[in-house]
Protein backbone atom coordinates (compact mmCIF):
# COMPACT_ATOMS: atom_id res chain seq x y z
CA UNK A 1 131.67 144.75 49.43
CA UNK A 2 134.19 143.74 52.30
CA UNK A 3 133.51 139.76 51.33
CA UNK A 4 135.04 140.18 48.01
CA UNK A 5 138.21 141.47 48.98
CA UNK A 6 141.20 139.52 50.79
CA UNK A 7 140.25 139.94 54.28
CA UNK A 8 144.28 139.92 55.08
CA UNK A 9 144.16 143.07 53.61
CA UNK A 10 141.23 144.85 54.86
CA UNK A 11 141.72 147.75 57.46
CA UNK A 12 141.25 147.69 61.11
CA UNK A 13 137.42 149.32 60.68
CA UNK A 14 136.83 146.53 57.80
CA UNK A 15 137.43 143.94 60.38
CA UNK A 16 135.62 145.54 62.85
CA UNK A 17 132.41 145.18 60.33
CA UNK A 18 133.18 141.95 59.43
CA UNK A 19 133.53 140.92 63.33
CA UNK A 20 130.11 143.29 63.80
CA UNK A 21 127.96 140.72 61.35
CA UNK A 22 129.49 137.73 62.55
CA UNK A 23 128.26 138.56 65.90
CA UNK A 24 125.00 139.87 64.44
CA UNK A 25 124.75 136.78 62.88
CA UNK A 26 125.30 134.49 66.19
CA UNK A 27 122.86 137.08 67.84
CA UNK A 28 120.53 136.04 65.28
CA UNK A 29 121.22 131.96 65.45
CA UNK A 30 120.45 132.85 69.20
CA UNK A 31 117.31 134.26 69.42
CA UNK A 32 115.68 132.11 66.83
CA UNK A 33 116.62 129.07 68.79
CA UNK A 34 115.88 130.70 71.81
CA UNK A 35 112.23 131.38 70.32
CA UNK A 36 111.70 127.54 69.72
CA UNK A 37 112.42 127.01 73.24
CA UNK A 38 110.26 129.97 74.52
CA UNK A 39 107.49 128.09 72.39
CA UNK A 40 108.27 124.48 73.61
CA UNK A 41 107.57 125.98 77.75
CA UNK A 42 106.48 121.97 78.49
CA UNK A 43 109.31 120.35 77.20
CA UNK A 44 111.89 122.75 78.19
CA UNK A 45 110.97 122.99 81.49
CA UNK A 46 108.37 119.49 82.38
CA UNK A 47 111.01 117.23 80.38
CA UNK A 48 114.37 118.82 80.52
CA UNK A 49 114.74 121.04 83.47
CA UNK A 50 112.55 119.47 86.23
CA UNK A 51 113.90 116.18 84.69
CA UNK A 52 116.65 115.93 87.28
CA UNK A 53 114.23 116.75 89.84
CA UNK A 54 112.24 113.42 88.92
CA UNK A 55 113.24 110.01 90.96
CA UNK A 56 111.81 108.02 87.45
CA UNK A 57 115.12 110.07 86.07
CA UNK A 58 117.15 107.97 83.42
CA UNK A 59 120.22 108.70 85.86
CA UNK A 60 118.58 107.61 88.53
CA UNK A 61 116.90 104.64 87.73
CA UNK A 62 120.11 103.37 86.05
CA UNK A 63 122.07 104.22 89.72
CA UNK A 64 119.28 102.12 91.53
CA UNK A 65 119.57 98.95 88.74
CA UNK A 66 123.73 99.45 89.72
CA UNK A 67 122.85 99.30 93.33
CA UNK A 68 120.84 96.08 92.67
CA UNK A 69 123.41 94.39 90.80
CA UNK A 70 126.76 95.24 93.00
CA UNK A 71 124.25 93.75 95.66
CA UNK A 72 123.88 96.77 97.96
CA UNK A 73 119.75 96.61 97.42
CA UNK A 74 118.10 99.55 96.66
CA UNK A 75 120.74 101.82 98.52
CA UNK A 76 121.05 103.93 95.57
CA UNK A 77 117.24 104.34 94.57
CA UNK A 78 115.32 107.16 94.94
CA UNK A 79 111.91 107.36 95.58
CA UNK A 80 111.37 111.30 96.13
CA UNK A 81 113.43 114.03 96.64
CA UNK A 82 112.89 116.03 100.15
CA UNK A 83 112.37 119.46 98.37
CA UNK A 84 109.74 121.44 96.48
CA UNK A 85 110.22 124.31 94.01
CA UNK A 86 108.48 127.56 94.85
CA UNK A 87 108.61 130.88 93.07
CA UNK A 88 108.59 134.09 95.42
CA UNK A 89 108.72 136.76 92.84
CA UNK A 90 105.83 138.51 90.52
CA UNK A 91 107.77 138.29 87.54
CA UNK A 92 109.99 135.55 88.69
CA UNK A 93 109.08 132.46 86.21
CA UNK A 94 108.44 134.55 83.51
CA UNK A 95 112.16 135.88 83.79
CA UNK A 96 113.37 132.56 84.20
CA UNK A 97 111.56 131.48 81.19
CA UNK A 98 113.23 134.34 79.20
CA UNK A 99 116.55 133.17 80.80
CA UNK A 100 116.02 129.33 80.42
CA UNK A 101 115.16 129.74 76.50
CA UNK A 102 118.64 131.71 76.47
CA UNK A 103 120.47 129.16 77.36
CA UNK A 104 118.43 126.53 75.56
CA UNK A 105 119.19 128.68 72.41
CA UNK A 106 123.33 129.45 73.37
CA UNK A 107 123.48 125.60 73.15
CA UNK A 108 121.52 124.59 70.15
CA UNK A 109 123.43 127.18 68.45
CA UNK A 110 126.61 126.88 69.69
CA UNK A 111 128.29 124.63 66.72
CA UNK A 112 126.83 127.94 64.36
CA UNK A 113 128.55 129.86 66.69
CA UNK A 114 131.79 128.27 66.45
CA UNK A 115 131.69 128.68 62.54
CA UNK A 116 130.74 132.24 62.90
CA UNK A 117 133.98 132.53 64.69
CA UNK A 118 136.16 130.53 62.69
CA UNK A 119 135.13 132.10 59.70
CA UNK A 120 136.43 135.06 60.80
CA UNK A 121 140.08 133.96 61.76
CA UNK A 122 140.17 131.89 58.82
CA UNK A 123 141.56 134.40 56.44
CA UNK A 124 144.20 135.08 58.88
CA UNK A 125 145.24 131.52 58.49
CA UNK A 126 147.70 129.60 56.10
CA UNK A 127 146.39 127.78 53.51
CA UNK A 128 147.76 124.13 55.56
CA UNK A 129 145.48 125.33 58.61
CA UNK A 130 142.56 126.17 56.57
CA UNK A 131 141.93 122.60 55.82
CA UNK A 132 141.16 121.39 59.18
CA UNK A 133 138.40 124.10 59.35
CA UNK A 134 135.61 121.75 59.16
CA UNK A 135 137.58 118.95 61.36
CA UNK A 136 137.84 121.87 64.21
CA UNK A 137 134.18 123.00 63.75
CA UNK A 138 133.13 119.33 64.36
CA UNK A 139 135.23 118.28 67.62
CA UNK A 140 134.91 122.07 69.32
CA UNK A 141 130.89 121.30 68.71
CA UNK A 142 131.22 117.45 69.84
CA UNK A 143 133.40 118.12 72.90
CA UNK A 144 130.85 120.87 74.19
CA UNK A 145 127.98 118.65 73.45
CA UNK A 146 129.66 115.39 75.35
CA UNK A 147 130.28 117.83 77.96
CA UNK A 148 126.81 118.98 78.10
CA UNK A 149 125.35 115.61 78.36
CA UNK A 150 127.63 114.55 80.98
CA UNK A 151 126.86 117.41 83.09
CA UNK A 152 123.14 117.02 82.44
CA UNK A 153 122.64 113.36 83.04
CA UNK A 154 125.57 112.93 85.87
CA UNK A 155 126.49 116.13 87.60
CA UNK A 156 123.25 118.16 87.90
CA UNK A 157 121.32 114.93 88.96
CA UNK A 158 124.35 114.67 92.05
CA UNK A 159 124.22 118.09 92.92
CA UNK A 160 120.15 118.71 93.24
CA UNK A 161 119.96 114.87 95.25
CA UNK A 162 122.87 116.06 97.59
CA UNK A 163 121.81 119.90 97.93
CA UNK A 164 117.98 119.26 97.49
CA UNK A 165 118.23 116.78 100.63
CA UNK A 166 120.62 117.96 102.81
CA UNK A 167 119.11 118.73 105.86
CA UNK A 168 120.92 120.21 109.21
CA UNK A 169 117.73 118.84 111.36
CA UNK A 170 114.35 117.77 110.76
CA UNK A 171 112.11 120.06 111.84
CA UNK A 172 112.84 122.27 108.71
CA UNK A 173 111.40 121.80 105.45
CA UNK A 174 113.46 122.43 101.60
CA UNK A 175 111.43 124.94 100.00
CA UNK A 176 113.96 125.68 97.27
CA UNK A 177 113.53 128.94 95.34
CA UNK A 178 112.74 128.51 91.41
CA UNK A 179 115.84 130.72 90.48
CA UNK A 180 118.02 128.71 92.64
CA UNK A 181 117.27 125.41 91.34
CA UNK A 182 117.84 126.58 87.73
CA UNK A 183 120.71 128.53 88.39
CA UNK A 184 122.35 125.35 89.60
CA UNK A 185 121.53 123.49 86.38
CA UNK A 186 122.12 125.63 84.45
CA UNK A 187 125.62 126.44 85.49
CA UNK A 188 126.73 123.03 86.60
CA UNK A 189 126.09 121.66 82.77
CA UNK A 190 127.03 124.83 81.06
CA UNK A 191 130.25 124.77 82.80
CA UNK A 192 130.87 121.12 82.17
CA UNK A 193 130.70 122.16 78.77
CA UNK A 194 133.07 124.91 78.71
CA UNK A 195 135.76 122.71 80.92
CA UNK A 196 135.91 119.79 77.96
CA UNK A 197 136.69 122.63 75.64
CA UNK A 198 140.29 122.04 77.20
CA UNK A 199 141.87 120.44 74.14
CA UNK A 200 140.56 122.92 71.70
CA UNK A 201 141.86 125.34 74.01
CA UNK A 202 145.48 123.94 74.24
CA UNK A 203 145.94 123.39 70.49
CA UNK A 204 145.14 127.16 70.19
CA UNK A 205 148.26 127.59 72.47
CA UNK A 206 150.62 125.60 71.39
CA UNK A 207 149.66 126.64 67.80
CA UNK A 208 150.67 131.01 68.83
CA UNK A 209 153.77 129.25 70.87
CA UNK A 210 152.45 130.08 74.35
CA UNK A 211 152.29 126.41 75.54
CA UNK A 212 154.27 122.97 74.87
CA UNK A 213 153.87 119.51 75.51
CA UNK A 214 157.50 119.44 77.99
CA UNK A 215 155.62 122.61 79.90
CA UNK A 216 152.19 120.11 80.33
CA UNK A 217 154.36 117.40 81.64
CA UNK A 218 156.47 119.44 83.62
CA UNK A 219 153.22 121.40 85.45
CA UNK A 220 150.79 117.98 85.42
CA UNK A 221 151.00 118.04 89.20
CA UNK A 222 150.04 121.59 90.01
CA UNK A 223 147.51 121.04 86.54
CA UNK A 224 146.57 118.18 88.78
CA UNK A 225 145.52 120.55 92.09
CA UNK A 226 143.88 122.79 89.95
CA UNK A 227 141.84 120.42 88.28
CA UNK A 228 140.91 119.55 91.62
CA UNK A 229 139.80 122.58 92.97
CA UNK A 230 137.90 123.48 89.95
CA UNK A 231 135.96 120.06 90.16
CA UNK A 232 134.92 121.13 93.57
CA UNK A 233 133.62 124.59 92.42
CA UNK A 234 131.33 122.80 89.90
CA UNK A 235 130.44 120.15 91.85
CA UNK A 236 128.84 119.88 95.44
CA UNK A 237 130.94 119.59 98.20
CA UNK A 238 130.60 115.35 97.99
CA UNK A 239 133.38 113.27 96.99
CA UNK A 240 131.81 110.72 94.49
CA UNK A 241 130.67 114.24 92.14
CA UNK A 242 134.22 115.31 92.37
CA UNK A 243 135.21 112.19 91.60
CA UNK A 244 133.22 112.15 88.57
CA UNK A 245 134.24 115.53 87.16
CA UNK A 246 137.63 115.04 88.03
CA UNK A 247 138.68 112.10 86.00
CA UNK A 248 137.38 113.42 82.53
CA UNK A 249 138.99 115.90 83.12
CA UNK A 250 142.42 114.35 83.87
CA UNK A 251 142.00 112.04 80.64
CA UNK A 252 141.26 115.38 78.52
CA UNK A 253 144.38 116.66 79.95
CA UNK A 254 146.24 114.04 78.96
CA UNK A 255 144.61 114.05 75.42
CA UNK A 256 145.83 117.72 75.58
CA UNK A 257 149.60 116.84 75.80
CA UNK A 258 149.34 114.22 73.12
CA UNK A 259 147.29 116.71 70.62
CA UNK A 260 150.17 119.69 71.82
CA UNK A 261 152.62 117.48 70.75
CA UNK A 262 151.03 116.79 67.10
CA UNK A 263 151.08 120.33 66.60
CA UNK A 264 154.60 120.89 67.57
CA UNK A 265 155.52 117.94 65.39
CA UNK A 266 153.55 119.48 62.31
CA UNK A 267 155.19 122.67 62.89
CA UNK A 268 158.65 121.43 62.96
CA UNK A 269 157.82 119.34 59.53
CA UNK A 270 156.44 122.40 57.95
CA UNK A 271 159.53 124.75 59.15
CA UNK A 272 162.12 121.57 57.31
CA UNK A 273 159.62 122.03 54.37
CA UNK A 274 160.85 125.54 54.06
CA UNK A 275 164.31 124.97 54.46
């Protein structure tokens, strides 16, 4: 059996097999979570998805109490949005429940998923990294969970009030197709998730020498422009949603230089270790 030998000595095809049941594995963490969700159709979909579409909304209702406070009355309450879901296709909510219980499932398993993966560079490690294995698994998990949440309960709710009730004249009527309202929460919060990977990301650089903290520092302005630019492909095309992507994702950057640095510093002590 491949799992009782040194995997730092296997051959290529042995790591090939090992990566095939790791990703058997995830397949299978998938699809069983992706079950539940098929099974749970009325909270999936009544609580979690159409949430957003709901004025009573937590994000909402918190906005409106804001409003009230800061003394600008009910500017920021909402009492309906302009815009009804339809579905035009014969097998179109059926697909999108097969879809939606996908990506229910990708994110309930995601922090298995991230062990999966780790336990297969692992090996390839030193015994110094290996410790932090658990440490990793927890903050790669918790950063695409806080990310998750924040695009749930702030961007999504933005982008369906701005998109859902934008109107170019009044005589015509938001019918908005089922596909394209879940497409639109499903990526904005997905990729909210994958953007506050960004630290996990960078310590992976610096750690294989492709990135330093001097290079961050040197590039934050043009890091700066591009965080822009990907805030407004996430977002709608409103400046307070920008806004709010934008500066999380400055502070992780930031966060990113200080973490690079740690790692360069650990490297260095370990390199004087060996001298």
């Amino acid at each position: 059996m491949t799992d009782k030998k040194d995997q730092n000595q296997l051959s290529f095809l042995e790591h090939l097999e090992v990566l095939r049941w790791n990703l058997i594995r995830s397949a299978i963490a998938i699809g069983l979570f992706g079950i539940l969700a098929f099974l749970a159709k009325r909270i999936v979909f009544d609580v979690i998805i159409f949430g957003p579409k709901d004025p009573n909304f937590i994000t909402y209702r918190i906005f409106c109490k804001l409003s009230i406070l800061l003394g600008m009355d009910d500017a920021f309450c909402m009492e309906e949005l302009p815009f009804t879901l339809q579905n035009i296709d014969m097998a179109g909510q059926f697909t999108t429940h097969l879809w939606v219980s996908f990506m229910v499932g990708l994110v309930l398993a995601f922090p298995y998923l991230v062990y999966e993966i780790w336990s297969f560079i692992k090996p390839g490690l030193k015994d110094s990294e290996k410790k932090y294995s658990s440490g990793l698994i927890f903050i790669t998990s918790m950063l695409f969970s806080v990310g998750v949440l924040f695009g749930y309960f702030l961007i999504a709710p933005l982008s369906i009030n701005f998109l859902g009730g934008y109107s170019v004249s009044e005589q015509i009527s938001s019918q908005i197709n089922l596909g394209s309202y879940i497409s639109t929460v499903t990526t904005v919060t997905m990729a909210c998730g994958v953007v506050f990977e960004l630290p996990i990301l960078v310590y992976f650089l610096t750690k294989v020498g492709m990135l330093t903290p001097e290079t961050m520092k040197t590039y934050r302005k043009h890091a700066f422009v591009v965080i822009l630019i990907l805030s407004a492909v996430i977002t709608p095309p409103d400046i307070a949603s920008q806004i709010l992507v934008t500066i999380p994702i400055i502070v992780l950057y930031e966060l990113s230089i200080g973490i690079s640095r740690r790692v360069i510093k650990n490297q260095e002590k370990e390199a004087a270790k060996r001298k």
